[in-house]
N, C-alpha and C. Protein backbone atom coordinates (compact mmCIF):
# COMPACT_ATOMS: atom_id res chain seq x y z
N UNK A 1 0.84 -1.17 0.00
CA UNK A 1 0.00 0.00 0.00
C UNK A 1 0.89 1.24 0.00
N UNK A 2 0.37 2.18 -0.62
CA UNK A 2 1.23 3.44 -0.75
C UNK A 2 1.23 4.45 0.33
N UNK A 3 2.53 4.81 0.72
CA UNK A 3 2.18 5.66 1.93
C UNK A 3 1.63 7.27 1.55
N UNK A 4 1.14 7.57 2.52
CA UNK A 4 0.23 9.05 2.09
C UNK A 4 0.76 10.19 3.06
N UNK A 5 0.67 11.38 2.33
CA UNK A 5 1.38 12.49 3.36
C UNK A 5 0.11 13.40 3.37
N UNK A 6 -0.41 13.96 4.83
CA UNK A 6 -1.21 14.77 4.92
C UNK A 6 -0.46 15.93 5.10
N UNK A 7 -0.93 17.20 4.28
CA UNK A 7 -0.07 18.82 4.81
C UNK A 7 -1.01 19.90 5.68
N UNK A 8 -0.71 19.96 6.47
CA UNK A 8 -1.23 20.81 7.59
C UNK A 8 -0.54 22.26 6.92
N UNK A 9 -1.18 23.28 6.84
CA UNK A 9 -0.86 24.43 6.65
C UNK A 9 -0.73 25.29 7.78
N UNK A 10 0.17 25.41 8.23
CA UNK A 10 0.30 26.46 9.30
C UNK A 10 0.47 28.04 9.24
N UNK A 11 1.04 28.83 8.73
CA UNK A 11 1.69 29.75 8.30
C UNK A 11 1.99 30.17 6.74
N UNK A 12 1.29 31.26 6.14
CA UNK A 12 1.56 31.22 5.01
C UNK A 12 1.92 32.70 4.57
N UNK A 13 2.46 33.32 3.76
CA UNK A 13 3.06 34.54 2.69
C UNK A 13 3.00 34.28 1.86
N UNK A 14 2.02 35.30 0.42
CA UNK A 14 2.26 35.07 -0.64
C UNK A 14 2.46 36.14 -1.78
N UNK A 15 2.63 35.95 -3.10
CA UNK A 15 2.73 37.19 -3.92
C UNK A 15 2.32 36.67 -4.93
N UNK A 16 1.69 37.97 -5.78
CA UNK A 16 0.58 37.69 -6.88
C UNK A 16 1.74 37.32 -8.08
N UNK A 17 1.87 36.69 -9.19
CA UNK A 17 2.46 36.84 -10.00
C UNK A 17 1.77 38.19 -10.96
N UNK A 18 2.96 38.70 -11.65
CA UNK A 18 2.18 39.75 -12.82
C UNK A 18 1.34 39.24 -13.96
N UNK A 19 0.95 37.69 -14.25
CA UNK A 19 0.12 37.18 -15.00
C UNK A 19 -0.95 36.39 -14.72
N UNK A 20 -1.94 36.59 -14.80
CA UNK A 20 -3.51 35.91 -14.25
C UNK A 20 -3.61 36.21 -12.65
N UNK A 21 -4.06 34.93 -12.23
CA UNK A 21 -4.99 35.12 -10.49
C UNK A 21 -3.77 34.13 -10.13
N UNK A 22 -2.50 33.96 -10.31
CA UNK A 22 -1.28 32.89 -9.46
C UNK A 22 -1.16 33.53 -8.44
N UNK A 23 -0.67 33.00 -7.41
CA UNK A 23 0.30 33.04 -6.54
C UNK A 23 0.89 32.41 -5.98
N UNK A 24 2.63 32.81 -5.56
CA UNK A 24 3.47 31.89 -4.97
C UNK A 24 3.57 32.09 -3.89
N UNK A 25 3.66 30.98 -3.23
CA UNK A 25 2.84 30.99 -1.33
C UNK A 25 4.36 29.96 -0.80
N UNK A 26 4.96 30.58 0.15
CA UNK A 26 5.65 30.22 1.23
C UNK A 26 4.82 29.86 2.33
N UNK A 27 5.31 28.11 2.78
CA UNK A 27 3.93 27.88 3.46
C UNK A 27 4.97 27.08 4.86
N UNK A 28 4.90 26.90 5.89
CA UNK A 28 5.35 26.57 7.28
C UNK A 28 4.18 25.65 7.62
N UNK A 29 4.66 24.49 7.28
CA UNK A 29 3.61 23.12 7.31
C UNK A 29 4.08 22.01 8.35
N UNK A 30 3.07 20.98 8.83
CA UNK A 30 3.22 19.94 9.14
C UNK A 30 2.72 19.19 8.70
N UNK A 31 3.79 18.52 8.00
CA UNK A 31 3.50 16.79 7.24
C UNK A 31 3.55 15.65 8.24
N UNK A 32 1.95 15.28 7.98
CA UNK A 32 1.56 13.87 8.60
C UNK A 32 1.59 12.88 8.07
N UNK A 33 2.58 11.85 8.14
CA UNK A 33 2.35 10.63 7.21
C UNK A 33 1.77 9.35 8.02
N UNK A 34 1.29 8.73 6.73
CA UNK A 34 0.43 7.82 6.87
C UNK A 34 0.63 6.89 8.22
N UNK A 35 1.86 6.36 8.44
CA UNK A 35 2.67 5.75 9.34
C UNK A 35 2.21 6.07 10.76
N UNK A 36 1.99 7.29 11.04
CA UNK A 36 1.98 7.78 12.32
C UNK A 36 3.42 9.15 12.44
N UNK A 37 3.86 9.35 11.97
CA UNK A 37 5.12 10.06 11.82
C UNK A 37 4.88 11.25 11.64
N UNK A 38 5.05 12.78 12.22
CA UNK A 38 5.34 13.72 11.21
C UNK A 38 6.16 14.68 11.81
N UNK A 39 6.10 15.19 10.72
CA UNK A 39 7.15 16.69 10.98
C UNK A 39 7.11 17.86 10.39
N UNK A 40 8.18 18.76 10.83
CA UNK A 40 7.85 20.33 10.11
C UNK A 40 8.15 21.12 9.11
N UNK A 41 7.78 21.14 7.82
CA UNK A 41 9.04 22.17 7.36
C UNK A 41 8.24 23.21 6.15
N UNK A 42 9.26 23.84 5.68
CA UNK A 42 8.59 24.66 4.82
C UNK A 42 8.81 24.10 3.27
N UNK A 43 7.81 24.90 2.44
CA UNK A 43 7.35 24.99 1.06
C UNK A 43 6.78 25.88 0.17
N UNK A 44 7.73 25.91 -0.78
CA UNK A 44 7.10 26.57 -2.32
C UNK A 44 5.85 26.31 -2.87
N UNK A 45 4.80 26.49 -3.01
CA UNK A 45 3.45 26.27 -3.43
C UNK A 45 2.75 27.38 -4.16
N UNK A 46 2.14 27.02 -5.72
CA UNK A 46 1.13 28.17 -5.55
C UNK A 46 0.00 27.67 -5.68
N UNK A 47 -0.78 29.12 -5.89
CA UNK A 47 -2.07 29.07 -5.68
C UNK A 47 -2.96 29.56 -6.80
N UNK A 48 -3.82 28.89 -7.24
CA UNK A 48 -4.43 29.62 -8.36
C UNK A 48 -6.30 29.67 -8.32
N UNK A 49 -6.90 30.60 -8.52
CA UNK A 49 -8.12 30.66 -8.12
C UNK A 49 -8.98 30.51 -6.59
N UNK A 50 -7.94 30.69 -5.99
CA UNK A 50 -7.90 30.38 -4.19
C UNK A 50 -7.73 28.36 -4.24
N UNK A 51 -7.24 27.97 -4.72
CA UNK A 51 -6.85 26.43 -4.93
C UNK A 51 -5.54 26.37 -5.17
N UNK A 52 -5.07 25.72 -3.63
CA UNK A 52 -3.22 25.01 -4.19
C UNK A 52 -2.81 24.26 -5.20
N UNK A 53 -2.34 24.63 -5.92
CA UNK A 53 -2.02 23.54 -6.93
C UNK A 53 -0.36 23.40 -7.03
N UNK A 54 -0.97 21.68 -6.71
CA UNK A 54 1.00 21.36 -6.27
C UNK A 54 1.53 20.92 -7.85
N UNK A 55 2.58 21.30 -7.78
CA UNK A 55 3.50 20.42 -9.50
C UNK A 55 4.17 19.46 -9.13
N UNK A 56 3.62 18.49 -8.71
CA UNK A 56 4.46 17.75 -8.76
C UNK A 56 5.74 17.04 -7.53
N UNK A 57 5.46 18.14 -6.42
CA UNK A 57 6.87 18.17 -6.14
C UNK A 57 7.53 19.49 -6.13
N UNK A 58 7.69 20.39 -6.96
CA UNK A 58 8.23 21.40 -7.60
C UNK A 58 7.79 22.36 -7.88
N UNK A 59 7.97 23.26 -7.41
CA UNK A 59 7.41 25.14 -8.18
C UNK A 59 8.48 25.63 -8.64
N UNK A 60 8.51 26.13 -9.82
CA UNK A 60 8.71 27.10 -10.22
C UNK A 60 9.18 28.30 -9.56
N UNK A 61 10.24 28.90 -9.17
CA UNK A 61 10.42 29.47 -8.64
C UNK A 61 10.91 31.22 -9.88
N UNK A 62 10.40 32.32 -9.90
CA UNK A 62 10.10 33.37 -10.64
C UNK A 62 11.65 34.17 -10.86
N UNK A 63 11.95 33.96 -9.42
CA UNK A 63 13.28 34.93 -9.56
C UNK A 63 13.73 35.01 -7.94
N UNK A 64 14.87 35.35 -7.86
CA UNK A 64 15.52 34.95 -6.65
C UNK A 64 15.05 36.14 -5.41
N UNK A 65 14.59 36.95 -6.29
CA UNK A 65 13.98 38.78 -5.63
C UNK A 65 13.01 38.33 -5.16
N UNK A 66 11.47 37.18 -5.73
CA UNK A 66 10.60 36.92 -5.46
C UNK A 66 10.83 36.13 -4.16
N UNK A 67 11.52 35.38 -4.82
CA UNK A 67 11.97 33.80 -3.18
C UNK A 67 12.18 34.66 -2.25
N UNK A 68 13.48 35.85 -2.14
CA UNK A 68 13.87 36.83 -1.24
C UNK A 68 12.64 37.14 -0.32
N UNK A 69 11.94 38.21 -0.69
CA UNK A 69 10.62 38.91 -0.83
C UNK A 69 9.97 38.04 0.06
N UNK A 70 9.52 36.81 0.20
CA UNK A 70 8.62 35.46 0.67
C UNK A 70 9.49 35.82 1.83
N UNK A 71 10.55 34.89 1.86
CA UNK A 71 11.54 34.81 2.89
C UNK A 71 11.15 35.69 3.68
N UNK A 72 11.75 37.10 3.51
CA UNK A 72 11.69 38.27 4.33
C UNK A 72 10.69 38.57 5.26
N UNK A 73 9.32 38.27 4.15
CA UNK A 73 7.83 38.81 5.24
C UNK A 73 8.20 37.62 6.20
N UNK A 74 8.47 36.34 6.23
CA UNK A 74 8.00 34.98 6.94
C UNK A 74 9.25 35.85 8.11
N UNK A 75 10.27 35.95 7.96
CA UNK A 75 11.13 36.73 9.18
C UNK A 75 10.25 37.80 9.86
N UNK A 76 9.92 38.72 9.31
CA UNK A 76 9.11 39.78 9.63
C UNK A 76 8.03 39.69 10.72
N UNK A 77 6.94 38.64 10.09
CA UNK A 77 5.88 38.13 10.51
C UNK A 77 6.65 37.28 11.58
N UNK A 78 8.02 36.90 12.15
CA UNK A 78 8.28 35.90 13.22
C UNK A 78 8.29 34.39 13.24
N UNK A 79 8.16 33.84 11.87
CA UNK A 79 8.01 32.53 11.58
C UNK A 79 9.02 32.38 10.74
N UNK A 80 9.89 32.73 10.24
CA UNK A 80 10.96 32.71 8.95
C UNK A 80 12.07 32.00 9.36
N UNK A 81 12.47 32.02 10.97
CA UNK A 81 13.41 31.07 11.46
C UNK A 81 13.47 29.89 12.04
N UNK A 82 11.99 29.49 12.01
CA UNK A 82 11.86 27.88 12.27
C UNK A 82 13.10 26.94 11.66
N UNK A 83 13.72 26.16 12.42
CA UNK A 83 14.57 24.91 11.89
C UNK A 83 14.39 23.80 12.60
N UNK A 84 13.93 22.74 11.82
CA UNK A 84 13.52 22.02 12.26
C UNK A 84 14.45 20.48 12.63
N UNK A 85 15.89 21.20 11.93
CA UNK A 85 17.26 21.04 12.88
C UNK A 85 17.85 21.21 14.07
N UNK A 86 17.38 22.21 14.88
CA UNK A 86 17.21 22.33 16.20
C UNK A 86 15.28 21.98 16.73
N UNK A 87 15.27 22.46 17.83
CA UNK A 87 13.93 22.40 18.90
C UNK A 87 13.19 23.48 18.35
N UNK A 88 11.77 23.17 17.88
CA UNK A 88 11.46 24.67 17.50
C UNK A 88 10.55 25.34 19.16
């Protein structure tokens, strides 16, 4: 049987792209897997029509100003230094 990952959204920042209704959303999640197991971390995601839509695995990332930009508010807002390498 295939194992399954549930994503808890905790924390999110996002920015509109300059084409259609996108956006790329920095998200501070907890992944629950199927097992009983989970843990914390962050993710690239966007969003289109108020609906996440995952690729795969992978976003697209616009430009390193944009990633910056994400980053920054999530510091700002007090959530940007979670590591889930130390104790959070």
């Amino acid at each position: 049987m295939a194992k399954a990952t549930r994503v808890q959204v905790i924390k999110e920042t996002s920015e509109k792209l300059k084409s259609g209704d996108w956006f790329l959303c920095l998200q501070w999640c907890l992944y629950v897997h199927s097992e009983g197991t989970s843990e914390h971390g962050y993710r690239f995601i966007y969003r289109h029509n108020n609906k996440l839509r995952a690729m795969r695995g992978q976003s697209r990332i616009p430009s390193v100003a944009m990633m910056q930009r994400l980053i920054q508010t999530t510091q700002t807002e007090g959530w940007g230094s979670f590591d889930t390498e130390k104790s959070l």
